[in-house]
C-alpha atoms as a PDB file:
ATOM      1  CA  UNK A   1       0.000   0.000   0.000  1.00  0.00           C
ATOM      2  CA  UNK A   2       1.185   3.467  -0.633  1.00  0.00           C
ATOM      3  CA  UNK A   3       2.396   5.855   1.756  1.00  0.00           C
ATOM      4  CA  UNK A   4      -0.164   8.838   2.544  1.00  0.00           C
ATOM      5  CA  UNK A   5       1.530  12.113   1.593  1.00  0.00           C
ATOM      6  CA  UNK A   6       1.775  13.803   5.075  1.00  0.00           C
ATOM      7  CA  UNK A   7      -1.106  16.740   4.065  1.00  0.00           C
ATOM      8  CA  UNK A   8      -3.586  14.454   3.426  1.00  0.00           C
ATOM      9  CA  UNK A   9      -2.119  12.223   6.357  1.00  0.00           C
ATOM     10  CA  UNK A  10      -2.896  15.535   8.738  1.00  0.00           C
ATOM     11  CA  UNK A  11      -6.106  16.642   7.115  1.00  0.00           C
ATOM     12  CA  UNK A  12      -6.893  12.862   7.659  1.00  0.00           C
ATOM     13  CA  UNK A  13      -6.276  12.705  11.342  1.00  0.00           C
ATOM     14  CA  UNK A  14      -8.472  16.044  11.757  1.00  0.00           C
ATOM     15  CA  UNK A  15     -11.130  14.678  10.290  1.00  0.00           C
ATOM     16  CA  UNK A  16     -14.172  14.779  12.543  1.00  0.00           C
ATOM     17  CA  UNK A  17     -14.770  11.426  13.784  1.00  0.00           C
ATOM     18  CA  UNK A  18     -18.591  10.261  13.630  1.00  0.00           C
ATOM     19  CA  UNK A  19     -20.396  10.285  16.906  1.00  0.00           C
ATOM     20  CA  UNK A  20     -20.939   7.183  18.921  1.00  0.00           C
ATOM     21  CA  UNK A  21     -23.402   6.653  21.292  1.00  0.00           C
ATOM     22  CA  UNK A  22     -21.046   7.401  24.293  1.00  0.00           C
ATOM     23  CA  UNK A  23     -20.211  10.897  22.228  1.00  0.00           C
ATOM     24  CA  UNK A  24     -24.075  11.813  22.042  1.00  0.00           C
ATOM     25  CA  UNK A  25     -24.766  10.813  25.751  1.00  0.00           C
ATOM     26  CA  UNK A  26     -21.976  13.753  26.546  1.00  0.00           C
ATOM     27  CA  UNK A  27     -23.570  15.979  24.332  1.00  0.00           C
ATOM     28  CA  UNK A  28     -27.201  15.046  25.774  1.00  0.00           C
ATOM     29  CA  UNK A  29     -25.358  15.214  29.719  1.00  0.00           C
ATOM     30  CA  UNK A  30     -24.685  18.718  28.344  1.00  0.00           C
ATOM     31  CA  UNK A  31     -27.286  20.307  27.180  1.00  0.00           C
ATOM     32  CA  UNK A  32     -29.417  18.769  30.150  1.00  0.00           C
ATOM     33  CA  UNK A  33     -27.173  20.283  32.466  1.00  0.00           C
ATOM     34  CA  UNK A  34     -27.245  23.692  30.603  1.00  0.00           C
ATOM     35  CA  UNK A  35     -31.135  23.435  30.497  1.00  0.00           C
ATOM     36  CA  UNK A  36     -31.320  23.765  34.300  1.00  0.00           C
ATOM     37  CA  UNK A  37     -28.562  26.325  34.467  1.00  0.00           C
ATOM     38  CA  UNK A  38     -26.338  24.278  36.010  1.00  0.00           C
ATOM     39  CA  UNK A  39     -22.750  24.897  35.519  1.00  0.00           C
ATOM     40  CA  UNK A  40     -20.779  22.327  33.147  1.00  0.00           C
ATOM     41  CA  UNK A  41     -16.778  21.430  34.798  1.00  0.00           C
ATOM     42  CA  UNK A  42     -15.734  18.390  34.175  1.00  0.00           C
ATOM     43  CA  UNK A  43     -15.926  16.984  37.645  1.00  0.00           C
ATOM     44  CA  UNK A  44     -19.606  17.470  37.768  1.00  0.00           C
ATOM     45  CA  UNK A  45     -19.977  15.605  34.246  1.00  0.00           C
ATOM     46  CA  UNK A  46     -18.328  12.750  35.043  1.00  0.00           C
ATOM     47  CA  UNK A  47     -20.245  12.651  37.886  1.00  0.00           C
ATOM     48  CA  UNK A  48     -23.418  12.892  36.434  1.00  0.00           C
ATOM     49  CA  UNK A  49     -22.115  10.295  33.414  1.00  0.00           C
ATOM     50  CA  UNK A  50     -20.516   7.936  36.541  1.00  0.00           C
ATOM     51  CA  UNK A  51     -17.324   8.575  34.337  1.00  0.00           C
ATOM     52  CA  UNK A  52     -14.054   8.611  35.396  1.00  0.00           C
ATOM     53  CA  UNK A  53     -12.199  12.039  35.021  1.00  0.00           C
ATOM     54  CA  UNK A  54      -9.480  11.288  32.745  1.00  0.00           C
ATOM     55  CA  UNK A  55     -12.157   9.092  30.454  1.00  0.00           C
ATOM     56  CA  UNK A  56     -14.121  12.204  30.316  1.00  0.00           C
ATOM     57  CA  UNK A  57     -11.075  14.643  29.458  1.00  0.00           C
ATOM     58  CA  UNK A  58      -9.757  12.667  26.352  1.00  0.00           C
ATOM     59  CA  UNK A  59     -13.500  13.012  25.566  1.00  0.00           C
ATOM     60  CA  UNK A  60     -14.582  16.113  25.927  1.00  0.00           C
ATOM     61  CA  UNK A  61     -10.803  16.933  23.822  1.00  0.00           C
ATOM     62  CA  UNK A  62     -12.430  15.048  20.879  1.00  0.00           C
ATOM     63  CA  UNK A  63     -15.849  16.559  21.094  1.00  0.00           C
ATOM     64  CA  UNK A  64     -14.165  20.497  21.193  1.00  0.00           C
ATOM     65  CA  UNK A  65     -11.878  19.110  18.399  1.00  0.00           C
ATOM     66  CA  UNK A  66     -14.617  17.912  16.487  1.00  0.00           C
ATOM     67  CA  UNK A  67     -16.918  21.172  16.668  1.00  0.00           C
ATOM     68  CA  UNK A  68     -19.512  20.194  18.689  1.00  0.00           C
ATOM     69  CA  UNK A  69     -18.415  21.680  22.363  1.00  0.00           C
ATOM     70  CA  UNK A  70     -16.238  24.399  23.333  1.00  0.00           C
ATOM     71  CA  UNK A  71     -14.931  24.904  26.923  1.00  0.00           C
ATOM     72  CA  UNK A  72     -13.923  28.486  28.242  1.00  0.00           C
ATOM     73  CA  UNK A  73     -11.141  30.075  30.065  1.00  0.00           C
ATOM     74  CA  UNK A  74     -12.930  28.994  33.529  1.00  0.00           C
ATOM     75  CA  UNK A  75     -13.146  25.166  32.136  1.00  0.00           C
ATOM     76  CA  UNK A  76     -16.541  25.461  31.869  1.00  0.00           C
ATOM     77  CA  UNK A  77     -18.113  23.312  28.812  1.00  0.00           C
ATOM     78  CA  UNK A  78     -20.913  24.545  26.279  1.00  0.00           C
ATOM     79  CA  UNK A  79     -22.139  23.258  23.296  1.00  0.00           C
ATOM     80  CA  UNK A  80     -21.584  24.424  20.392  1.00  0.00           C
ATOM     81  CA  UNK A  81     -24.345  25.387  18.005  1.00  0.00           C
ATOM     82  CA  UNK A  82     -23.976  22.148  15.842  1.00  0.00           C
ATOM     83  CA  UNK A  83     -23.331  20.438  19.407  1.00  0.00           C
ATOM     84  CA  UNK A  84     -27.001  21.812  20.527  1.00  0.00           C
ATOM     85  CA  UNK A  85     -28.764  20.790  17.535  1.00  0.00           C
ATOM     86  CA  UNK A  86     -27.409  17.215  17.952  1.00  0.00           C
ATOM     87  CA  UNK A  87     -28.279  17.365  21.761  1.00  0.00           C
ATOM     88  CA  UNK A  88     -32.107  18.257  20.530  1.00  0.00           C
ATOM     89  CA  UNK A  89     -32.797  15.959  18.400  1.00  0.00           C
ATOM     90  CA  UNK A  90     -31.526  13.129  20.387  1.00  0.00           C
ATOM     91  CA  UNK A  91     -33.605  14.927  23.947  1.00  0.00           C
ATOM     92  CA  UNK A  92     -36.585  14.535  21.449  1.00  0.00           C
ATOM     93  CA  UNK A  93     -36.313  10.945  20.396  1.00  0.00           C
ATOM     94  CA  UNK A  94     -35.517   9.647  23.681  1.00  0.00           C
ATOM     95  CA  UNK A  95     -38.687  12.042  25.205  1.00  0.00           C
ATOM     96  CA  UNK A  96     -40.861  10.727  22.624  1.00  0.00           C
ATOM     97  CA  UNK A  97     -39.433   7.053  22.827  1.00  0.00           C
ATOM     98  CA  UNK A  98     -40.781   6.952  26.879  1.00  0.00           C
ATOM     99  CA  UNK A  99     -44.438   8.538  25.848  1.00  0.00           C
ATOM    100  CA  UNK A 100     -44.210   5.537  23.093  1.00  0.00           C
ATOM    101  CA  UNK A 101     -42.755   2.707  25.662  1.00  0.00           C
ATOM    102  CA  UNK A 102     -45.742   3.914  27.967  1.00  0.00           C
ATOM    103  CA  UNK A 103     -48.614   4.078  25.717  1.00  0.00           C
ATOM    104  CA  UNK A 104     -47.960   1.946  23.065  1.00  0.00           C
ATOM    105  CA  UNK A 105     -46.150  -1.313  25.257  1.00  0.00           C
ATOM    106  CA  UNK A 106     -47.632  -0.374  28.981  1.00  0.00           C
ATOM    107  CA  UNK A 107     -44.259  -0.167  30.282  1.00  0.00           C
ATOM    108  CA  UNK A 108     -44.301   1.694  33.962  1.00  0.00           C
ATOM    109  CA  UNK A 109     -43.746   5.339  34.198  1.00  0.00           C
ATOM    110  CA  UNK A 110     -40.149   4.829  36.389  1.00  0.00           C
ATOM    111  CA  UNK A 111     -39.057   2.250  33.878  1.00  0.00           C
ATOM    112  CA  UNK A 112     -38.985   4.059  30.149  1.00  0.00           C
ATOM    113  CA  UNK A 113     -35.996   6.646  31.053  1.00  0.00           C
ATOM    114  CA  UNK A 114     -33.439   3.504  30.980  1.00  0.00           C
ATOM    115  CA  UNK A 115     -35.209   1.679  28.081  1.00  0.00           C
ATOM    116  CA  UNK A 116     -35.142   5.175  25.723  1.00  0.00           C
ATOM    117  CA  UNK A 117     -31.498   5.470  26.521  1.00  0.00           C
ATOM    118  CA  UNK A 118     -30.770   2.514  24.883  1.00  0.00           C
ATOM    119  CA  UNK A 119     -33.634   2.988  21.800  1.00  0.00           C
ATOM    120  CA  UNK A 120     -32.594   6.796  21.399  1.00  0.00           C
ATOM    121  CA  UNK A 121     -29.026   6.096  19.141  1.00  0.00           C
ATOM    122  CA  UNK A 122     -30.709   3.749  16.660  1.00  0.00           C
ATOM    123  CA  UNK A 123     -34.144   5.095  15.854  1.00  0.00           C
ATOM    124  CA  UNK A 124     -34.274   7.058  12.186  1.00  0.00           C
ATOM    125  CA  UNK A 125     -35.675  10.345  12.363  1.00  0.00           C
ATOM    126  CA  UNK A 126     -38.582   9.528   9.960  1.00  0.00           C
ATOM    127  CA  UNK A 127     -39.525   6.916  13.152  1.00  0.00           C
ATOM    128  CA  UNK A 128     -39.069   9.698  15.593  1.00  0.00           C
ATOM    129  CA  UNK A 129     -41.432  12.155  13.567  1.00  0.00           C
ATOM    130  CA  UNK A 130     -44.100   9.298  12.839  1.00  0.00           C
ATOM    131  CA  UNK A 131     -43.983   8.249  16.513  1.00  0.00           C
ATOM    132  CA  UNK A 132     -44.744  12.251  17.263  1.00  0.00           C
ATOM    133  CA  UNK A 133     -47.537  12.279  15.094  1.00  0.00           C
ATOM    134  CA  UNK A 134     -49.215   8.882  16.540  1.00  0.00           C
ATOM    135  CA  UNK A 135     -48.798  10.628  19.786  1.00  0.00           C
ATOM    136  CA  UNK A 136     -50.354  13.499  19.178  1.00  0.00           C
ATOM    137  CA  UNK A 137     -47.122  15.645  19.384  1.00  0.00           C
ATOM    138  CA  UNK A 138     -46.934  15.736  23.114  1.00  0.00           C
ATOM    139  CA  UNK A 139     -45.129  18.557  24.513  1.00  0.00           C
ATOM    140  CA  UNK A 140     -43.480  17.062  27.247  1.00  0.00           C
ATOM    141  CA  UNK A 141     -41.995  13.399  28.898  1.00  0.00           C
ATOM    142  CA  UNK A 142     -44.090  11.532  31.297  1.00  0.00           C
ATOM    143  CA  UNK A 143     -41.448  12.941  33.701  1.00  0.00           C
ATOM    144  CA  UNK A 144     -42.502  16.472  32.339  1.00  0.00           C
ATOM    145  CA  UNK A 145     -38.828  17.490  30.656  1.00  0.00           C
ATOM    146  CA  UNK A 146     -39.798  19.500  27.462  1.00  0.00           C
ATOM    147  CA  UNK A 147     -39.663  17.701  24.122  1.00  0.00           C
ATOM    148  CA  UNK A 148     -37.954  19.870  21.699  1.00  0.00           C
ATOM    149  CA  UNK A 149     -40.139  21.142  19.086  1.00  0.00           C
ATOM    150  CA  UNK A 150     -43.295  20.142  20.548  1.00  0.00           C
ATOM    151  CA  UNK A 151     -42.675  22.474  22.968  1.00  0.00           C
ATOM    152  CA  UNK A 152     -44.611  25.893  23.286  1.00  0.00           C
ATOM    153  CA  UNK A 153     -43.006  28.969  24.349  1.00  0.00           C
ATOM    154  CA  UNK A 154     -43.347  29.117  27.951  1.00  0.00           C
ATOM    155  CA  UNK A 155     -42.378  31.441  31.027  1.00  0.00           C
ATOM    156  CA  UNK A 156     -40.338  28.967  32.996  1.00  0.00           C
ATOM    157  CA  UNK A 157     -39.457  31.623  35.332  1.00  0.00           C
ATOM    158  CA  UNK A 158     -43.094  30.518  37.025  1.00  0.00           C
ATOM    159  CA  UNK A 159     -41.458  27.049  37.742  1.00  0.00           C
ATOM    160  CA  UNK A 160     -39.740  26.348  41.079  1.00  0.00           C
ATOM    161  CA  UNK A 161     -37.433  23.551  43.181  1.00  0.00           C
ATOM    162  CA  UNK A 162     -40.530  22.302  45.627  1.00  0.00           C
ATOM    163  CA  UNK A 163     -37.481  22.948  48.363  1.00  0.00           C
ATOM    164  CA  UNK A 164     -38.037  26.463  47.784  1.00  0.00           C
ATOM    165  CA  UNK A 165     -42.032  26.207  48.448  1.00  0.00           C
ATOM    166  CA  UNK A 166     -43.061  27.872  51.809  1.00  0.00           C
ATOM    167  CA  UNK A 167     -45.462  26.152  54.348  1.00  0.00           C
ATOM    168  CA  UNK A 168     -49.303  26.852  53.434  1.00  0.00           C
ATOM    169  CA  UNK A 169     -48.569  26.892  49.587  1.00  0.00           C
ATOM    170  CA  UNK A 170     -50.230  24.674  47.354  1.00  0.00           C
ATOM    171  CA  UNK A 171     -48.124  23.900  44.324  1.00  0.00           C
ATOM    172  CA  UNK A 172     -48.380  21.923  41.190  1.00  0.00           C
ATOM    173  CA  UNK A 173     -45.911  19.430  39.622  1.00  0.00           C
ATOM    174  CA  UNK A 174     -44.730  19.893  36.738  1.00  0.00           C
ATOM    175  CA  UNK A 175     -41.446  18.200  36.255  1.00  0.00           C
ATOM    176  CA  UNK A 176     -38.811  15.911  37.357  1.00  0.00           C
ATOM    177  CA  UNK A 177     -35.325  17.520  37.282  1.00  0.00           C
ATOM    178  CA  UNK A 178     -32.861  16.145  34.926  1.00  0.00           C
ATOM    179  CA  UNK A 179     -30.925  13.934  37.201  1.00  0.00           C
ATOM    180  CA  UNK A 180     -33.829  12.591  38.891  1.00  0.00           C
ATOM    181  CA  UNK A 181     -34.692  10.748  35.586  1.00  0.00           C
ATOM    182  CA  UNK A 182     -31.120   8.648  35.815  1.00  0.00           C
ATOM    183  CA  UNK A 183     -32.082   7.757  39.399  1.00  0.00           C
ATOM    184  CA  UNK A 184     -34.072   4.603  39.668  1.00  0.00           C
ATOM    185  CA  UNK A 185     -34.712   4.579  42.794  1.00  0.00           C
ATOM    186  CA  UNK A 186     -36.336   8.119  42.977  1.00  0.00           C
ATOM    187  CA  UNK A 187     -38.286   7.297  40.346  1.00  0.00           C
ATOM    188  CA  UNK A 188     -39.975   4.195  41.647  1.00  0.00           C
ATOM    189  CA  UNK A 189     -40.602   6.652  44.742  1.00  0.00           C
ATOM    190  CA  UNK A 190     -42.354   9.302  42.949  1.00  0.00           C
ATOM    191  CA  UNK A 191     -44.281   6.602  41.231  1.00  0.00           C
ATOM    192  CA  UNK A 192     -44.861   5.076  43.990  1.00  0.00           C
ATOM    193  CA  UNK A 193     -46.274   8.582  46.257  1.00  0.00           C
ATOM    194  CA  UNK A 194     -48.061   9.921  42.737  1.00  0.00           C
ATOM    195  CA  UNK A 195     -45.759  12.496  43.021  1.00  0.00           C
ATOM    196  CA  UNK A 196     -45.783  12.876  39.034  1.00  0.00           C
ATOM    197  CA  UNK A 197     -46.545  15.904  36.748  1.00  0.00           C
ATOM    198  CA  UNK A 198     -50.290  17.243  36.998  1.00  0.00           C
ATOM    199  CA  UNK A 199     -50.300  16.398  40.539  1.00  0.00           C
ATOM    200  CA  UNK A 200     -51.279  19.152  43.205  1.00  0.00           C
ATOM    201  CA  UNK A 201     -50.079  18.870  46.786  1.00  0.00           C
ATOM    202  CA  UNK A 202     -49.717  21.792  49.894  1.00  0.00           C
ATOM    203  CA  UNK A 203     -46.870  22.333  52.038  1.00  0.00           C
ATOM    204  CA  UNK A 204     -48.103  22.022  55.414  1.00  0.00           C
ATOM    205  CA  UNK A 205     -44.987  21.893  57.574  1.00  0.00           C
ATOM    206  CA  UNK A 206     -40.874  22.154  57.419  1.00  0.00           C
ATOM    207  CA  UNK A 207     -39.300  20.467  59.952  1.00  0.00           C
ATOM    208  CA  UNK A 208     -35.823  21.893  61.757  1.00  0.00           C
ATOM    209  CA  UNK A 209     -34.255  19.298  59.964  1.00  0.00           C
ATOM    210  CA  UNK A 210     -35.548  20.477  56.464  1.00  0.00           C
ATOM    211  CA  UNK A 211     -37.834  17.719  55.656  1.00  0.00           C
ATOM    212  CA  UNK A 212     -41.402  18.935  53.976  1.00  0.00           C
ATOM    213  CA  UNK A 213     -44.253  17.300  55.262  1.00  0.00           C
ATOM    214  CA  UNK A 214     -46.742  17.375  52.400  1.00  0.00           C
ATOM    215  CA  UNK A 215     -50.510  16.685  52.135  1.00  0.00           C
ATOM    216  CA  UNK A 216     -50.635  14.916  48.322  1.00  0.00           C
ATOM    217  CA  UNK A 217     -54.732  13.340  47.760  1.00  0.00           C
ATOM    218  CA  UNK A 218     -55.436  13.471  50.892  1.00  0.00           C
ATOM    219  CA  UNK A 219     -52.059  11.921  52.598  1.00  0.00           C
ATOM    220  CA  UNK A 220     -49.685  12.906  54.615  1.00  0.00           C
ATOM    221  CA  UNK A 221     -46.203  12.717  52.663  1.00  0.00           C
ATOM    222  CA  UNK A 222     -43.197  13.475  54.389  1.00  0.00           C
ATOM    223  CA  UNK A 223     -39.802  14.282  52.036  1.00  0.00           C
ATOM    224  CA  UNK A 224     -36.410  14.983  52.651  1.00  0.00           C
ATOM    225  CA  UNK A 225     -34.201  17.036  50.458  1.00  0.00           C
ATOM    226  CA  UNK A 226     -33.374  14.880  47.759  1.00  0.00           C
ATOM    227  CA  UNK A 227     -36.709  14.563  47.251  1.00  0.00           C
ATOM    228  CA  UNK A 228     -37.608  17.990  47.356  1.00  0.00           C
ATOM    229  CA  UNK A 229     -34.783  19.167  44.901  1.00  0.00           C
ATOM    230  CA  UNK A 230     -35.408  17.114  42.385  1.00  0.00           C
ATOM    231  CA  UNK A 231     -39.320  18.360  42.037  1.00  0.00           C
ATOM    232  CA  UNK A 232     -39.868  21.577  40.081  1.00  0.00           C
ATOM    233  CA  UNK A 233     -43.513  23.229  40.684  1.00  0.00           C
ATOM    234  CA  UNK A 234     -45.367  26.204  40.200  1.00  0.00           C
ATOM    235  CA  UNK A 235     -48.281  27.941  42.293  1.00  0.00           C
ATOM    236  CA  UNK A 236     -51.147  25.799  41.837  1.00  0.00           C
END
């Protein structure tokens, strides 16, 4: 075999190399994170991917290399607008996959998140869109996480951590936070309690230790933090 000429040996190694499934759960780790403000470090992602740190350094190198991230003077790690438009699409098949699982299969509402993490790399777009459409084009995840381009402008400002509710208030759910949905366990607990989007509940007590004792249909619900955190509300 001939040797490469050593331009088109360079241009060769920059070539952007396609995206694997561990590459798009970054990108979708990203842009989840972003979505709820939360600052992007590389500590906190490979927490949140149960990555270790070097793994996710050599990675996150590849993804700025490749265009779709880009990580600032402070470390901190954004996506690129290519980056974000990959992130979408693959937060909308995977939101859309769980409505499917649920409806179409009768899988249980604490058991689609893991199923659509697997489905969401290998489904066409043309599936994803006729899925939509069969659906209805719902505008959010059972868990209540906005699907992109279903979604309707809205003033999230209205939404809230039920931590920060104050005793007396009677609040709405409306979604799970974005880490909640990789926690089984939490899950199974808020499908266990009802404590699910479209459900109303009132604070009626904080405790000096910071649990929330709740009234939800007519029971008594007492939460800790963890719980609490990873609810977001609004006024009901």
């Amino acid at each position: 075999m001939s040797p490469v000429p050593g331009g088109l040996r360079a241009v060769a190694e920059l070539r952007p190399m396609p995206l694997t499934s561990t590459t798009e759960d970054y990108l979708l780790a990203i842009y989840g994170m972003r979505a709820e403000a939360e600052p992007v470090i590389n500590a906190r992602l490979a927490e949140r991917l149960q990555v270790a740190a070097p793994t996710v350094s050599a990675t996150l190198d590849r993804l700025a290399r490749d265009g779709h991230i880009w990580i600032d003077e402070r470390r901190q790690i954004y996506l690129t607008l290519g980056g974000e438009r990959v992130a979408e699409r693959l937060a909308r098949r995977h939101r859309l996959i769980e409505h499917w699982l649920i409806r179409t299969l009768g899988m249980g509402w604490a058991e689609v998140h893991e199923e659509a993490d697997r489905l969401e790399h290998s489904v066409s777009e043309e599936l994803t869109e006729r899925i939509s459409a069969s659906l209805g084009h719902p505008a959010t995840c059972p868990h209540g996480l906005p699907i992109p381009g279903n979604y309707p402008e809205t003033d999230v400002a209205q939404f809230f951590s039920l931590s920060q509710a104050e005793p007396g208030q009677e609040v709405r759910i409306v979604r799970l936070s974005e880490p909640a949905e990789d926690d089984g366990e939490l899950l199974r607990y808020f499908e266990e309690k009802q404590m699910v989007p479209g459900h109303t509940m009132t604070v009626r007590e904080i405790t000096p230790s910071g649990s929330m004792v709740l009234v939800l249909d007519g029971e008594t619900v007492v939460v800790d933090e963890r719980v609490a955190t990873n609810l977001w509300v609004m006024a009901a």
